[in-house]
N, C-alpha and C. Protein backbone atom coordinates (compact mmCIF):
# COMPACT_ATOMS: atom_id res chain seq x y z
N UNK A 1 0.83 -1.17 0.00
CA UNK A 1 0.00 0.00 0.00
C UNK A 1 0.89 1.25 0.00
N UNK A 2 0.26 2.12 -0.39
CA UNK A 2 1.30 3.46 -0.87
C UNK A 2 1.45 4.37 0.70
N UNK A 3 2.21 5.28 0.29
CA UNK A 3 2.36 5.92 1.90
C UNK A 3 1.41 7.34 1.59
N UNK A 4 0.46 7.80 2.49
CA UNK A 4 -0.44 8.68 2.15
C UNK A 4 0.42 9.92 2.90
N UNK A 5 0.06 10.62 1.74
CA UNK A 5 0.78 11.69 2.22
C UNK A 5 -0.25 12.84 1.94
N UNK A 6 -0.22 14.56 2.62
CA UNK A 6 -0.72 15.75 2.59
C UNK A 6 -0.34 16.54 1.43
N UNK A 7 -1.24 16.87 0.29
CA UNK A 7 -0.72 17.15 -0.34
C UNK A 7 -0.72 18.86 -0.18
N UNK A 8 -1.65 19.70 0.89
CA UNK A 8 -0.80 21.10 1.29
C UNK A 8 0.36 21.01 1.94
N UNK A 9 0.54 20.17 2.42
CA UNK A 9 2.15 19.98 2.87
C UNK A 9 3.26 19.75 1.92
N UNK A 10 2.86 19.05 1.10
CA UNK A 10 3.99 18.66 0.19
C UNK A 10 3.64 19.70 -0.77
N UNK A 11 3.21 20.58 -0.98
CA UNK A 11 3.02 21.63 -1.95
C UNK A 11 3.64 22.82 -1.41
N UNK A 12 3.69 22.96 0.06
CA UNK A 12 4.63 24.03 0.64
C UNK A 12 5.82 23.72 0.67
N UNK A 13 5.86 22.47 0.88
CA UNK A 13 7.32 22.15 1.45
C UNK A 13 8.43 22.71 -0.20
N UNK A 14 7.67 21.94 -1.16
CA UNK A 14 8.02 22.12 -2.86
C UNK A 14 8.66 23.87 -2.95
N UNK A 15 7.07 24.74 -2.06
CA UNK A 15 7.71 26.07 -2.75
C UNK A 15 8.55 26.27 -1.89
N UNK A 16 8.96 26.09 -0.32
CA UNK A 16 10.52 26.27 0.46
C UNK A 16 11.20 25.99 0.04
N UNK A 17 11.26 25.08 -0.95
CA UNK A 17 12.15 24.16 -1.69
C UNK A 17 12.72 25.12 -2.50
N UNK A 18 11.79 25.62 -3.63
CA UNK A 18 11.97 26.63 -4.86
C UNK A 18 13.09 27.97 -4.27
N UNK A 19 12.02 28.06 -2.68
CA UNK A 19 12.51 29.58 -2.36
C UNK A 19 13.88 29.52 -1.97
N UNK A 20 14.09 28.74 -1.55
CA UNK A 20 16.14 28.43 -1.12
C UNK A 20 16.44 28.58 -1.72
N UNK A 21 16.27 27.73 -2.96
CA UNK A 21 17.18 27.80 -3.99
C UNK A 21 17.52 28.79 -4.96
N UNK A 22 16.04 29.55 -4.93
CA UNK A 22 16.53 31.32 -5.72
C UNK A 22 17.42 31.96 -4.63
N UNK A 23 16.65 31.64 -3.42
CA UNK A 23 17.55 32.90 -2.35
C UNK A 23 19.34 32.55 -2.52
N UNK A 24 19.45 31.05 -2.03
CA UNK A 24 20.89 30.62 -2.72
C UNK A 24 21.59 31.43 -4.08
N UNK A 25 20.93 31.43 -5.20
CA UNK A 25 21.19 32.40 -6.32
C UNK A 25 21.55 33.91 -6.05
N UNK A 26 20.22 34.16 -5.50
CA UNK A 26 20.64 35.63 -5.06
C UNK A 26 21.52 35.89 -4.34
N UNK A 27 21.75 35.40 -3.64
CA UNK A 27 23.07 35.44 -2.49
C UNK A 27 24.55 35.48 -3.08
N UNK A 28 24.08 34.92 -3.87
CA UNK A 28 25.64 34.25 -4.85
C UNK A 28 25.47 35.75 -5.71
N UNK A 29 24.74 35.96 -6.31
CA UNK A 29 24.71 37.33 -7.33
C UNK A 29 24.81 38.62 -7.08
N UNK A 30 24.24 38.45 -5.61
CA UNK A 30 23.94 40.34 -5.28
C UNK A 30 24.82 40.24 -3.56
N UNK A 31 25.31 39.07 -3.36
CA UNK A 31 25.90 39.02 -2.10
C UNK A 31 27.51 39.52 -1.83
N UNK A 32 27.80 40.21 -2.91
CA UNK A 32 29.39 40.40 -2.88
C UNK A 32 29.39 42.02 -2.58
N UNK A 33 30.65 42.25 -2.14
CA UNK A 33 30.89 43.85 -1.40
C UNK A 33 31.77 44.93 -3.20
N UNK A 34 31.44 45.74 -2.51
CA UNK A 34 31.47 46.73 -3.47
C UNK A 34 33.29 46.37 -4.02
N UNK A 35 33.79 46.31 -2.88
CA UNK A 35 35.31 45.55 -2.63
C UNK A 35 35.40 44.77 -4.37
N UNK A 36 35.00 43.87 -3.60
CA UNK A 36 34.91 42.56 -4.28
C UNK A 36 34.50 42.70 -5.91
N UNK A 37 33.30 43.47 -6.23
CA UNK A 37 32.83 43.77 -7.44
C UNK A 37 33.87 44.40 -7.86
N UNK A 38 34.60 45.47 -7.59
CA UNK A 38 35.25 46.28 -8.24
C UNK A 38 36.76 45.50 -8.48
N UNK A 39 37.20 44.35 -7.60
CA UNK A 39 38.42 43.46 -7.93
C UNK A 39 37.91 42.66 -9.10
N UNK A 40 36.73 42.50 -9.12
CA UNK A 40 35.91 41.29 -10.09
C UNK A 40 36.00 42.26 -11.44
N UNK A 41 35.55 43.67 -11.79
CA UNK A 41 35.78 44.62 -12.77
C UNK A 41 37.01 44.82 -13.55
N UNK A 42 37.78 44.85 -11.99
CA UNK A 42 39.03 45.33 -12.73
C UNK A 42 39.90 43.87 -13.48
N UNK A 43 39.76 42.42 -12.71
CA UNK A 43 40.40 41.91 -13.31
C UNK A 43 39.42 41.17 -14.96
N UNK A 44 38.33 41.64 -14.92
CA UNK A 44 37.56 41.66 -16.16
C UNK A 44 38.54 42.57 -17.66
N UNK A 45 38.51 43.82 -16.83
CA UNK A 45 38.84 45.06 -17.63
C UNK A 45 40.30 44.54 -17.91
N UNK A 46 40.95 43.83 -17.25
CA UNK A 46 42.39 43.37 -17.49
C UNK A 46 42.40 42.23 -18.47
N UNK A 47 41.89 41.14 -18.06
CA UNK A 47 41.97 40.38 -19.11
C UNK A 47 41.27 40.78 -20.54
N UNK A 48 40.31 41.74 -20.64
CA UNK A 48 39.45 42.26 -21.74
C UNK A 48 41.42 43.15 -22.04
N UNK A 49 41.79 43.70 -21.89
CA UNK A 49 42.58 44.74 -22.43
C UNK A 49 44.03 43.24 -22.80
N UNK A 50 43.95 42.32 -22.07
CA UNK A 50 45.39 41.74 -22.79
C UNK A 50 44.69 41.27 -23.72
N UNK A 51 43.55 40.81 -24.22
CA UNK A 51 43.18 39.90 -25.35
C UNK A 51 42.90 41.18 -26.60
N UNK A 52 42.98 42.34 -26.33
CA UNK A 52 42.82 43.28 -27.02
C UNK A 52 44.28 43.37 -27.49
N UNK A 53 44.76 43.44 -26.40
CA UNK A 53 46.47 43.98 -27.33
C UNK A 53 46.74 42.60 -28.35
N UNK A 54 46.42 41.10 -28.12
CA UNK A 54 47.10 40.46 -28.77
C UNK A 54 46.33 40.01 -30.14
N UNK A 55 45.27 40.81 -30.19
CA UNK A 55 44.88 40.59 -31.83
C UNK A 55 45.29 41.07 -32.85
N UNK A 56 45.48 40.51 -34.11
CA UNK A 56 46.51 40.57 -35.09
C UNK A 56 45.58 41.73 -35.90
N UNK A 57 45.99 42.28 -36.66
CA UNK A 57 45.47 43.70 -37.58
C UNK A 57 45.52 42.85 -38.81
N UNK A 58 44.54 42.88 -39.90
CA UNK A 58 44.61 42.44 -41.03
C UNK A 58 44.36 43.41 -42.00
């Protein structure tokens, strides 16, 4: 026999489920210090500028 289960329960539990896992995202995306973004920029802007110098002119 099957195990009976609630299905408003298991329908909340699903969206806590959902909601971690964006909040996890967000955390990861919007959780870094101004610090941090601007080391993350600059070594962007750095590697963007060496791959610039080493392209060939045709």
């Amino acid at each position: 026999m099957a195990e009976i289960i609630n299905l408003r329960r298991a329908r909340k539990a699903r969206a806590r489920d959902d909601a971690a896992t964006n909040a996890a995202a967000n955390r990861a995306a919007f959780g870094r210090t101004k610090a941090e973004r601007e080391a993350a920029r600059a070594v962007e802007q750095r590697r963007d500028s060496l791959l610039d110098g080493a392209k060939r002119d045709d």
